[in-house]
C-alpha atoms as a PDB file:
ATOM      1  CA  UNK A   1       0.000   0.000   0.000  1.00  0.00           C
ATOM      2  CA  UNK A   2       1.229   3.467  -1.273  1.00  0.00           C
ATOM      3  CA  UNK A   3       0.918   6.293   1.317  1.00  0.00           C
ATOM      4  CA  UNK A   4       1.520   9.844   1.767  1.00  0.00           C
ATOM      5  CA  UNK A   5       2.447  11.917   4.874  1.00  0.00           C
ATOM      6  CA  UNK A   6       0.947  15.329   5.337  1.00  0.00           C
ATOM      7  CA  UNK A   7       0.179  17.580   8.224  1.00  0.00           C
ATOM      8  CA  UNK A   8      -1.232  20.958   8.625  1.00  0.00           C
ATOM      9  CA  UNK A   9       0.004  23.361  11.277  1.00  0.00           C
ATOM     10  CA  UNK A  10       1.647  19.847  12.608  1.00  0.00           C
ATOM     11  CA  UNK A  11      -2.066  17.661  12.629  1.00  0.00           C
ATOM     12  CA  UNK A  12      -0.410  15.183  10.623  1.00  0.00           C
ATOM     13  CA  UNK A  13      -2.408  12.080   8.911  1.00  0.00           C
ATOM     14  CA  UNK A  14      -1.578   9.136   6.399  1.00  0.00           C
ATOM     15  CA  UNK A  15      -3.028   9.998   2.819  1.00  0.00           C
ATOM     16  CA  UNK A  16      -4.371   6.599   1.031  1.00  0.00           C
ATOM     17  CA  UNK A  17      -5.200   6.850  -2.616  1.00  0.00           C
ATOM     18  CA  UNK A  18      -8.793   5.320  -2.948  1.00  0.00           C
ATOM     19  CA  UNK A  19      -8.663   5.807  -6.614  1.00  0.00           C
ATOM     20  CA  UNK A  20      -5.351   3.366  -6.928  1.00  0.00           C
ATOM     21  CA  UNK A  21      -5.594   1.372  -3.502  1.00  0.00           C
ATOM     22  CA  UNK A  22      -8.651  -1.377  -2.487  1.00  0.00           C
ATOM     23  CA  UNK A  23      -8.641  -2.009   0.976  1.00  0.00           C
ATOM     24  CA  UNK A  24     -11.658  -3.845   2.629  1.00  0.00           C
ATOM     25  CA  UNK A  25     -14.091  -1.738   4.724  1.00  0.00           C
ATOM     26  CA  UNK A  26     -13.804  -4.207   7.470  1.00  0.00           C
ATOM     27  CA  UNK A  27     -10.025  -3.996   7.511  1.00  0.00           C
ATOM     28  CA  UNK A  28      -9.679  -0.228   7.776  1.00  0.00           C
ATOM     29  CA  UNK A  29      -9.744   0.390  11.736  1.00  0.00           C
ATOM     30  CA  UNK A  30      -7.034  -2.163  12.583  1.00  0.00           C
ATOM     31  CA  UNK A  31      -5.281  -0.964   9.378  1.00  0.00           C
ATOM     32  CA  UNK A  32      -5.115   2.633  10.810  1.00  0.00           C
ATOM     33  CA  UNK A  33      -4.772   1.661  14.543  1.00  0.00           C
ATOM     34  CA  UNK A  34      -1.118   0.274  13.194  1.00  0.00           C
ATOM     35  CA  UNK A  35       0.007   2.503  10.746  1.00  0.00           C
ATOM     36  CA  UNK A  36      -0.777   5.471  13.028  1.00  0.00           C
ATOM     37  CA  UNK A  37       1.391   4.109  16.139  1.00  0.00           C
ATOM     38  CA  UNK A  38       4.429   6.341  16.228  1.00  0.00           C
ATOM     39  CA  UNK A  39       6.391   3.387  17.613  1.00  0.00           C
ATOM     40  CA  UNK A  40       5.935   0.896  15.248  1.00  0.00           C
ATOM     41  CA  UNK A  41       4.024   2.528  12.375  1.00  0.00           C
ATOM     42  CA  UNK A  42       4.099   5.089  10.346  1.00  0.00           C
ATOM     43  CA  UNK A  43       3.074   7.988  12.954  1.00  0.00           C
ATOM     44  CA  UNK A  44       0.159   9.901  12.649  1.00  0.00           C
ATOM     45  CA  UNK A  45      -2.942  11.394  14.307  1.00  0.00           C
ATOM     46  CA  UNK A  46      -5.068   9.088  11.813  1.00  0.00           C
ATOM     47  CA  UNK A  47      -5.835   8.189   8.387  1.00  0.00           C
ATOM     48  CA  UNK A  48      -7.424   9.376   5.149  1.00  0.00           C
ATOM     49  CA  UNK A  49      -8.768   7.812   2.371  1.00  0.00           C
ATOM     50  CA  UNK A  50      -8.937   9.493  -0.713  1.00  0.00           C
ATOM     51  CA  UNK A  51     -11.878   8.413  -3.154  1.00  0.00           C
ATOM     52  CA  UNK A  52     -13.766   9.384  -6.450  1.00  0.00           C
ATOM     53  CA  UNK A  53     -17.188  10.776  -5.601  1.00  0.00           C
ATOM     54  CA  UNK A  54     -20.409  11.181  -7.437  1.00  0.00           C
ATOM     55  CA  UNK A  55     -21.635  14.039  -5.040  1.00  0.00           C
ATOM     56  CA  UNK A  56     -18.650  16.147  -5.228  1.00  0.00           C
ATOM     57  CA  UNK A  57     -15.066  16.214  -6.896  1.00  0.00           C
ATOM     58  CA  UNK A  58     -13.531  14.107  -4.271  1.00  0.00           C
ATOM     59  CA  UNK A  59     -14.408  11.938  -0.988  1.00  0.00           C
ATOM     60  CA  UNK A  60     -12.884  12.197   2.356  1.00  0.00           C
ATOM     61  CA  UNK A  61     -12.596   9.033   4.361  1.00  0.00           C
ATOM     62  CA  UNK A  62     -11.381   9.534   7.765  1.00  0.00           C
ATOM     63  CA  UNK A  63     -10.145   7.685  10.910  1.00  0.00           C
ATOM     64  CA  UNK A  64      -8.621   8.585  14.168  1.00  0.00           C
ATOM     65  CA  UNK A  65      -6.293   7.067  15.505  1.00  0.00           C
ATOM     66  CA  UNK A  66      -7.745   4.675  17.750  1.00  0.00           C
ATOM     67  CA  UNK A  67      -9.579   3.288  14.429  1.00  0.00           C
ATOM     68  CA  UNK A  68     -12.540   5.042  14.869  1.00  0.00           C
ATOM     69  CA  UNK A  69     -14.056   7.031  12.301  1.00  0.00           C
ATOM     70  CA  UNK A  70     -14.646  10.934  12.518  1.00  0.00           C
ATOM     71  CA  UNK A  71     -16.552  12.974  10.396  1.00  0.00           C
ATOM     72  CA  UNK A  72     -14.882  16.322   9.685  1.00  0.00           C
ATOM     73  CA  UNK A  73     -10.893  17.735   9.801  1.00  0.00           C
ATOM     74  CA  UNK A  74     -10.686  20.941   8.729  1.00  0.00           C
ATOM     75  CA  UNK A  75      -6.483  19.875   8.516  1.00  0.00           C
ATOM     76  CA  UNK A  76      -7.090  16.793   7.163  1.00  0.00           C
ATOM     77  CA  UNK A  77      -9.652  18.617   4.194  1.00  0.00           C
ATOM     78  CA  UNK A  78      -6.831  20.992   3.505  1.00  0.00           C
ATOM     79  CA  UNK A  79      -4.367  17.929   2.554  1.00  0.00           C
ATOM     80  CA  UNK A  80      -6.733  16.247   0.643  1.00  0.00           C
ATOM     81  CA  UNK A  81      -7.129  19.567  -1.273  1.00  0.00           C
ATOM     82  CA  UNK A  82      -3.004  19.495  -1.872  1.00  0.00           C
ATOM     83  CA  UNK A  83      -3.076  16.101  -2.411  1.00  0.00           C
ATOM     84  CA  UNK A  84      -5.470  16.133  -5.255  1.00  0.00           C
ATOM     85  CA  UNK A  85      -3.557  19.016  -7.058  1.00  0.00           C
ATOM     86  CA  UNK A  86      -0.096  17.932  -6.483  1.00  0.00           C
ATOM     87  CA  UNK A  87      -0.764  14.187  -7.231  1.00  0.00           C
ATOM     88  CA  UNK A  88      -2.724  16.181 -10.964  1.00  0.00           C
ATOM     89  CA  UNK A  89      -5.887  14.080  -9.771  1.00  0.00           C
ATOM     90  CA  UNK A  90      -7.379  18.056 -10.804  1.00  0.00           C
ATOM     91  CA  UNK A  91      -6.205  21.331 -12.318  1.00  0.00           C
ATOM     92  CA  UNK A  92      -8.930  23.693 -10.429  1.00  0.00           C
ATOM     93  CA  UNK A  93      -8.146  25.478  -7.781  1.00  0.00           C
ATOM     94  CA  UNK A  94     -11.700  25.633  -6.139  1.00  0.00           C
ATOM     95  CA  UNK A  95     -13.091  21.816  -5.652  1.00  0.00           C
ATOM     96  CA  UNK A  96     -15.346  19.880  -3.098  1.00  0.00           C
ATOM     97  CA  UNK A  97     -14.923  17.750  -1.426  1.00  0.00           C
ATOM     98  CA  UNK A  98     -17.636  15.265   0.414  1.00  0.00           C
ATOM     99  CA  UNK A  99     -17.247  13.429   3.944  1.00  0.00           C
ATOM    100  CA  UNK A 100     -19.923  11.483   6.178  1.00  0.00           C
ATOM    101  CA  UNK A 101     -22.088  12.818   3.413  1.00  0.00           C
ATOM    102  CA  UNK A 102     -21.239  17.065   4.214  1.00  0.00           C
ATOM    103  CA  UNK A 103     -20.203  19.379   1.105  1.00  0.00           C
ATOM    104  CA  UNK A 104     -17.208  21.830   1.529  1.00  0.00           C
ATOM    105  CA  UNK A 105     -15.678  23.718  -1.202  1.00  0.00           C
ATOM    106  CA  UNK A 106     -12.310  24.785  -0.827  1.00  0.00           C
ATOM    107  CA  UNK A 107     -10.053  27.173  -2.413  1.00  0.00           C
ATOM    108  CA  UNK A 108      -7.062  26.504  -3.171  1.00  0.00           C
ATOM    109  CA  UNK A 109      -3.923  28.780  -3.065  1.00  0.00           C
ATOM    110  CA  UNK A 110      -0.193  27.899  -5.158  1.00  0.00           C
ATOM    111  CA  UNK A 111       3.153  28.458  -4.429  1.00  0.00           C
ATOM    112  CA  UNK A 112       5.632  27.223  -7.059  1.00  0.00           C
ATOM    113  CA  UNK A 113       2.802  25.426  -9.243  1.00  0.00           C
ATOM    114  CA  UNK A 114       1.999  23.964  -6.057  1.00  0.00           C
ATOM    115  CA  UNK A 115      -0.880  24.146  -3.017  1.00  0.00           C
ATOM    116  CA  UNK A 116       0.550  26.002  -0.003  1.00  0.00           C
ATOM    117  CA  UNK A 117      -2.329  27.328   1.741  1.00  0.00           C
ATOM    118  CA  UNK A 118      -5.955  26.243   1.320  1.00  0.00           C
ATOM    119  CA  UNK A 119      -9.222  28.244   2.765  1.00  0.00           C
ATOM    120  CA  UNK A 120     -12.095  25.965   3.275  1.00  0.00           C
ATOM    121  CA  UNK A 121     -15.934  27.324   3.524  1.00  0.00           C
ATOM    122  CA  UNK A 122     -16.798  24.804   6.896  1.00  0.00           C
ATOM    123  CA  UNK A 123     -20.704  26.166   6.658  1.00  0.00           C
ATOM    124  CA  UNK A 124     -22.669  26.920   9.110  1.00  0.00           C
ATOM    125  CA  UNK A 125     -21.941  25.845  12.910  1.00  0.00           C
ATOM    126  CA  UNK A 126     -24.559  23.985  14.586  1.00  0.00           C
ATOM    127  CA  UNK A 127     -25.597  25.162  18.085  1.00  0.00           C
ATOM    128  CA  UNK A 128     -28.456  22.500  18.849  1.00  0.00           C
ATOM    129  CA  UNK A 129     -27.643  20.541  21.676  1.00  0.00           C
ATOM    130  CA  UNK A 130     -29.027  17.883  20.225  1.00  0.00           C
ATOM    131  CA  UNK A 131     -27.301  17.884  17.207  1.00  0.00           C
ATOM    132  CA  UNK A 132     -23.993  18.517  18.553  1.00  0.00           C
ATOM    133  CA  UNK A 133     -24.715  16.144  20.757  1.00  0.00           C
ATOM    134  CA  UNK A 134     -24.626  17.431  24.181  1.00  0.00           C
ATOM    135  CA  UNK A 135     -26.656  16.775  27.286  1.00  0.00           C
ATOM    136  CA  UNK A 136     -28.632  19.498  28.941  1.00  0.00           C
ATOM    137  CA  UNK A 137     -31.812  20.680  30.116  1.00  0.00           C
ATOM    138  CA  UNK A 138     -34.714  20.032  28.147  1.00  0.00           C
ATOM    139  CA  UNK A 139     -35.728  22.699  25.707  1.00  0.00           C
ATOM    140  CA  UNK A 140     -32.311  24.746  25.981  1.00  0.00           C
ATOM    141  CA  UNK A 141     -31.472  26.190  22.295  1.00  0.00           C
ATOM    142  CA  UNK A 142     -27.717  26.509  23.335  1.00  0.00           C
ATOM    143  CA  UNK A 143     -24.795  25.614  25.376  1.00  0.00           C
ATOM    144  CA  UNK A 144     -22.900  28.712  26.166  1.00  0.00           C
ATOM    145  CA  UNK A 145     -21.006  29.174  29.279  1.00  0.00           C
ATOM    146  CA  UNK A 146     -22.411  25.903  30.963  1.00  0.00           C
ATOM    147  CA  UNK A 147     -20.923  24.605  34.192  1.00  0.00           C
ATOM    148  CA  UNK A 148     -19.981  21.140  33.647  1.00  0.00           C
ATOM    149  CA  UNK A 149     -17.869  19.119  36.319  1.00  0.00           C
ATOM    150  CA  UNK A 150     -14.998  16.949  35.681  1.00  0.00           C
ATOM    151  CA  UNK A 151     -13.269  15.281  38.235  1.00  0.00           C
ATOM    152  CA  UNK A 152     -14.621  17.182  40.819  1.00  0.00           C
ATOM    153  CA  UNK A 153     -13.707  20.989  39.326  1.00  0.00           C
ATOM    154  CA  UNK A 154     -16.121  23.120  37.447  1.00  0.00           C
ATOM    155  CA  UNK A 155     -15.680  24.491  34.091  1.00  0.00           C
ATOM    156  CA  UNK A 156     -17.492  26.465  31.490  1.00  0.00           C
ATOM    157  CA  UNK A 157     -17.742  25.360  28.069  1.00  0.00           C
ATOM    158  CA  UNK A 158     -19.429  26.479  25.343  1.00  0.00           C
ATOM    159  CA  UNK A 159     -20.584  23.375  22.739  1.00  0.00           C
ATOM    160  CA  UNK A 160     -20.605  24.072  19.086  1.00  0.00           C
ATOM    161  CA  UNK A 161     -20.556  21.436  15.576  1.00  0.00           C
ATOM    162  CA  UNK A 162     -18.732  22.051  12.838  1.00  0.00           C
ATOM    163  CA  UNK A 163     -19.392  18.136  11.404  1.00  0.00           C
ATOM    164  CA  UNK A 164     -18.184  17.078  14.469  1.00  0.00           C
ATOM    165  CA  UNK A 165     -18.295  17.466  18.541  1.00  0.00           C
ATOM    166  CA  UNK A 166     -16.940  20.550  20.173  1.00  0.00           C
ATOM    167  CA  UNK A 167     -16.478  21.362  23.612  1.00  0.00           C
ATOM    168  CA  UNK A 168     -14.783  25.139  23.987  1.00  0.00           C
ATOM    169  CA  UNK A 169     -13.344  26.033  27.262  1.00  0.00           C
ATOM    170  CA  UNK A 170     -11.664  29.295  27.997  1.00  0.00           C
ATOM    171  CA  UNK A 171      -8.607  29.873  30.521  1.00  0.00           C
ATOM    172  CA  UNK A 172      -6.358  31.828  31.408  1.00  0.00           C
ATOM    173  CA  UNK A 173      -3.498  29.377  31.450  1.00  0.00           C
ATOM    174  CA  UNK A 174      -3.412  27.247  28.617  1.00  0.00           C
ATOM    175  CA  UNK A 175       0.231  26.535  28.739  1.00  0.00           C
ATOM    176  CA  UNK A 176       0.955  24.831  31.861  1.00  0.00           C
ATOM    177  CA  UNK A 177      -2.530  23.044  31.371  1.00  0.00           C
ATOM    178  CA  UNK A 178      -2.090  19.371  32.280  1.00  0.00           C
ATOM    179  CA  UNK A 179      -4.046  18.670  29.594  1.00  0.00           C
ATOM    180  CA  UNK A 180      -3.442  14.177  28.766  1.00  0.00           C
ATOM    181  CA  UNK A 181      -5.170  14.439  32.482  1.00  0.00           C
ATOM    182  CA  UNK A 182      -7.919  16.686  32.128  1.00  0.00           C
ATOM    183  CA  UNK A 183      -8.751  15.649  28.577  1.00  0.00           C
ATOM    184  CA  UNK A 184      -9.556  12.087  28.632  1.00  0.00           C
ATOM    185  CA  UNK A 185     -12.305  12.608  31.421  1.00  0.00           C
ATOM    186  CA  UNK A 186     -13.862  15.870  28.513  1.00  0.00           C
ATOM    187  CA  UNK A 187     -13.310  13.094  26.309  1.00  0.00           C
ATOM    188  CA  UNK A 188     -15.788  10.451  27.692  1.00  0.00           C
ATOM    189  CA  UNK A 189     -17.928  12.547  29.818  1.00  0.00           C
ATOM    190  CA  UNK A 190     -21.705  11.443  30.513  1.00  0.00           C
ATOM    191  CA  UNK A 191     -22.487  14.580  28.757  1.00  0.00           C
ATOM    192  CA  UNK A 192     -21.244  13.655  25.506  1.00  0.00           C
ATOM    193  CA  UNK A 193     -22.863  10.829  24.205  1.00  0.00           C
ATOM    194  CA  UNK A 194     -20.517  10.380  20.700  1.00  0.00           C
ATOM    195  CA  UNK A 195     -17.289  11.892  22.647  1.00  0.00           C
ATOM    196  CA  UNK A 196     -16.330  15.160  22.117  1.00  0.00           C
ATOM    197  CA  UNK A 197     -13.164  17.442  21.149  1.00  0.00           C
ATOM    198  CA  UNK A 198     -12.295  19.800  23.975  1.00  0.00           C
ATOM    199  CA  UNK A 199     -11.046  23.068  23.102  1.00  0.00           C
ATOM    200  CA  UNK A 200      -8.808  24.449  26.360  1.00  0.00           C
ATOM    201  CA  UNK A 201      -8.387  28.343  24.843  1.00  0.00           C
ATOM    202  CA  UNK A 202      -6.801  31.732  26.129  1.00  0.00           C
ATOM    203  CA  UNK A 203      -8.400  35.032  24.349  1.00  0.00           C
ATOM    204  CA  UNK A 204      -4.945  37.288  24.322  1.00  0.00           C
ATOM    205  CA  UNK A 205      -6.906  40.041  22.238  1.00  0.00           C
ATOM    206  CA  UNK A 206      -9.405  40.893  20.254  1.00  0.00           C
ATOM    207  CA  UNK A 207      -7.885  39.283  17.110  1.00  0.00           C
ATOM    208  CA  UNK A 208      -6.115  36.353  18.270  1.00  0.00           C
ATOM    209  CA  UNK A 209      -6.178  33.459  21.128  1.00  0.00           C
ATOM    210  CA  UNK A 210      -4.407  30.467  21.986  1.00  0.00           C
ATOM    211  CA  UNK A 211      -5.840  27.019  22.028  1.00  0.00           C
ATOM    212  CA  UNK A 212      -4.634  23.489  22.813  1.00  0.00           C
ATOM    213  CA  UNK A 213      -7.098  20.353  21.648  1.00  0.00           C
ATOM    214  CA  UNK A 214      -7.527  17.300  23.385  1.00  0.00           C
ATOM    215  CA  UNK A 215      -9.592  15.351  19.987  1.00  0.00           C
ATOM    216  CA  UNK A 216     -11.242  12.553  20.734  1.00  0.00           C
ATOM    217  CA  UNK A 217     -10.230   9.059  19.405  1.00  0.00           C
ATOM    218  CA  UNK A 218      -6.407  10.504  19.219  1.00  0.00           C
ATOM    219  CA  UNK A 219      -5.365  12.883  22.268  1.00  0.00           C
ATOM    220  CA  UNK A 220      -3.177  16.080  22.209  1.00  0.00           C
ATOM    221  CA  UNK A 221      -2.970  16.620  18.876  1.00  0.00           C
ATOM    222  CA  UNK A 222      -0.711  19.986  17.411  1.00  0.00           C
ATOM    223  CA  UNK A 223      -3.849  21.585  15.827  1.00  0.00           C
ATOM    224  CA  UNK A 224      -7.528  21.158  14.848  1.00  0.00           C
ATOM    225  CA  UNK A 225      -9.443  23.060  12.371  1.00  0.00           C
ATOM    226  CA  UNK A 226     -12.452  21.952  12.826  1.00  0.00           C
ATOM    227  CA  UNK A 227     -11.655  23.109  16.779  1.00  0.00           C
ATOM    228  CA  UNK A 228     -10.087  26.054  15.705  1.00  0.00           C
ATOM    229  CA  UNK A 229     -13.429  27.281  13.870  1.00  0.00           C
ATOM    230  CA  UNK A 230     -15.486  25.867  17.078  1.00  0.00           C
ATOM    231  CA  UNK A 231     -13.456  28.355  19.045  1.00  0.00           C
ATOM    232  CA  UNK A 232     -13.944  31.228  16.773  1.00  0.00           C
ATOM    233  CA  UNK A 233     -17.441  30.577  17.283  1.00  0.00           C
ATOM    234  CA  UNK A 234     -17.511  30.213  21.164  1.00  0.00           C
ATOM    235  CA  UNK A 235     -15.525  33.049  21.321  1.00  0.00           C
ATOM    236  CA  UNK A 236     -17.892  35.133  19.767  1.00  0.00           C
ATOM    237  CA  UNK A 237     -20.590  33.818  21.491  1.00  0.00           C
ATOM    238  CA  UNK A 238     -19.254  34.903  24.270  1.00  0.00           C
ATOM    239  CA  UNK A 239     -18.771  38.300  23.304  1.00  0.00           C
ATOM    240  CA  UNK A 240     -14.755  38.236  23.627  1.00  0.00           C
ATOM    241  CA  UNK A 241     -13.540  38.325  19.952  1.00  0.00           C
ATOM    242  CA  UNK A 242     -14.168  40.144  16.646  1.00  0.00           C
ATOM    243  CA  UNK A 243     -15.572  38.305  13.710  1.00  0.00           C
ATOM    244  CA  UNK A 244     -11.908  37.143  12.173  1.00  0.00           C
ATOM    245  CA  UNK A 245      -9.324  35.599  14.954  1.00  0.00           C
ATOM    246  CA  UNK A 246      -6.080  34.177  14.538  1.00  0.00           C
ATOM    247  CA  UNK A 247      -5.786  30.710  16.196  1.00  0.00           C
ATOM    248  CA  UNK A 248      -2.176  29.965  17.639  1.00  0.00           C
ATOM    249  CA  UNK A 249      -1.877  26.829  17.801  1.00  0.00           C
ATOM    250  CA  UNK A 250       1.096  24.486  19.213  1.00  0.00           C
ATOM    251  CA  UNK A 251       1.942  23.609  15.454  1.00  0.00           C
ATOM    252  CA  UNK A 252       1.396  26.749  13.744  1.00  0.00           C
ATOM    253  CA  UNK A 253      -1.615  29.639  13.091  1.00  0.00           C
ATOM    254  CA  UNK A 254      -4.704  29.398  11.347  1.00  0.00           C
ATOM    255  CA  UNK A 255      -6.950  31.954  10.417  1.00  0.00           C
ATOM    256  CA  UNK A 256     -10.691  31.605  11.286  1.00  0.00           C
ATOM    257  CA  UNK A 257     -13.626  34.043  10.147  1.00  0.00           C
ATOM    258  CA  UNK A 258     -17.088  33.991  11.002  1.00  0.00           C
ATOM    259  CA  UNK A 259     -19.757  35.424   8.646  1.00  0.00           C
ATOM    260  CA  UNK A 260     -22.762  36.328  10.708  1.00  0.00           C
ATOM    261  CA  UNK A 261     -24.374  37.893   8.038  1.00  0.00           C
ATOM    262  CA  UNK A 262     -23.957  34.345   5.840  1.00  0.00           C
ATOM    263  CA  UNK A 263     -23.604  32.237   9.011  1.00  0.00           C
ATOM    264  CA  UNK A 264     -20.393  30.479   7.001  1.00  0.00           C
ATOM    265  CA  UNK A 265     -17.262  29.931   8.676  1.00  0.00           C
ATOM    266  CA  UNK A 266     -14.031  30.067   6.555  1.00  0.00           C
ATOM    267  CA  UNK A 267     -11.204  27.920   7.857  1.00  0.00           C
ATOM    268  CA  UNK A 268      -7.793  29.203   6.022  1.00  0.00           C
ATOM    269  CA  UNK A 269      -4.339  27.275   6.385  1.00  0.00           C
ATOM    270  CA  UNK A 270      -1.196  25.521   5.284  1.00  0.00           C
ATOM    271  CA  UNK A 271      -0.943  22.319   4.057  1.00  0.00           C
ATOM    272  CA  UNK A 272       2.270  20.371   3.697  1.00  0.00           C
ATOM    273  CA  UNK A 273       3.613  17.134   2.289  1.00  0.00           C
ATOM    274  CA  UNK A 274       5.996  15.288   4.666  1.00  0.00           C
ATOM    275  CA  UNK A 275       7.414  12.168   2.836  1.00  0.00           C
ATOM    276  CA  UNK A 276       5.964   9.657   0.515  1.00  0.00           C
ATOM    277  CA  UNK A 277       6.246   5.650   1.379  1.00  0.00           C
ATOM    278  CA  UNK A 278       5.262   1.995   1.121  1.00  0.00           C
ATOM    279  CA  UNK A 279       3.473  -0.300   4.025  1.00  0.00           C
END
């Protein structure tokens, strides 16, 4: 099996070429469980498949790296978008791309006849509860600034979808957070009945913050931009940031905006080939 190694803002996945390489459905999640271990695999925070689509120019097939399949990666959607240009599976520079059966389109931006940066339109964040999903009262439209308790200390998160589970929690001390503690018990909390990525985030000004991600399935991972566009969100939820927010991340930045007038967020970053192999 053929495989590429890509990572944006250092949220780094395997790239499998659906088009070129058939690989059982039922084989996948052990598949990915060993090529992601950084011991005795390849390394990664998961895997990607790559595949024709009928719905859109490309699919996205995703797995963490416990096996289990996600939804959405707004880094992972920006490699596929390199991938597909720099492998000449396209020549356009705006595409789609499909995943668990969501649309984006993507725009795609060269350096040296090839992608460096990619901005992705993630749609429309979803602030149901039940749609998220999160646990609370009944009727409640939205989970902003919520207590929740984890192992016995009270935080407040605010809960937001972009395809998949967020769980934003601001801080003043992201840094010294000890977050492979903290994060497993977000993780797996009653609250969340499919998991749920937890955003720990600082607001340093009006146009930027800092965030670290605890995603579920994987761990501390060096960036998430489906999290980073969950905490653009929260954070203006919450009244503490303008509409466009840098995210500093502990791989990199990535720039988040949030059209209220639209309701579209728009997800721009770099995506970069690491090395190319064979498992």
């Amino acid at each position: 099996m053929k495989f590429t190694k890509m990572h944006g803002c250092g949220n780094d996945y395997i790239y499998i070429n659906g088009f070129t390489e058939k690989i059982a459905q039922e084989e996948k999640p052990e598949l990915v469980r060993r090529i992601s271990d950084r011991h005795f695999g390849i390394g990664g925070d998961g895997a990607i498949f790559i595949h024709p689509s009928t719905e859109a120019d490309f699919e996205m097939e995703m797995y963490n790296a416990d096996g289990s399949r996600a939804e959405m990666c707004g880094n992972g959607i920006r490699c596929v978008a390199k991938y597909v240009y720099d492998k000449g599976l396209t020549d356009k520079t705006d595409i789609s791309v499909i995943s668990c059966g969501e649309i984006k389109y993507l725009q795609l931006f060269l350096k040296e006849g090839k992608v460096d940066t990619v901005r992705v339109n993630m749609g429309a964040p979803e602030l149901r509860p039940d749609l998220i999903p999160v646990a609370c009262a009944a009727g409640k439209e939205r989970v902003i600034d919520e207590p929740i308790c984890v192992q016995g200390e009270e935080y407040k998160m605010t809960c937001v979808s972009m395809g998949n589970p967020h769980a934003v929690v601001f801080m003043e001390n992201v840094a010294d957070l000890e977050i492979e503690k903290i994060g497993p018990y977000f993780e797996r909390h009653e609250r969340f009945p499919k998991r749920i990525n937890t955003e720990f985030v600082k607001v340093l000004d009006r146009q930027n913050v800092q965030m670290r991600v605890w995603e579920r399935g994987t761990g501390e991972t060096l960036a998430c931009g489906t999290g980073c566009c969950a905490t653009v969100v929260a954070c203006i939820l919450n009244g503490l940031t303008d509409e466009a927010v840098t995210v500093k991340l502990l791989g990199g930045e990535i720039g988040v905006t949030w059209d209220r007038e639209s309701n579209i967020v728009y997800m721009t970053g770099p995506a970069v080939t690491v090395f190319e192999g064979e498992w």
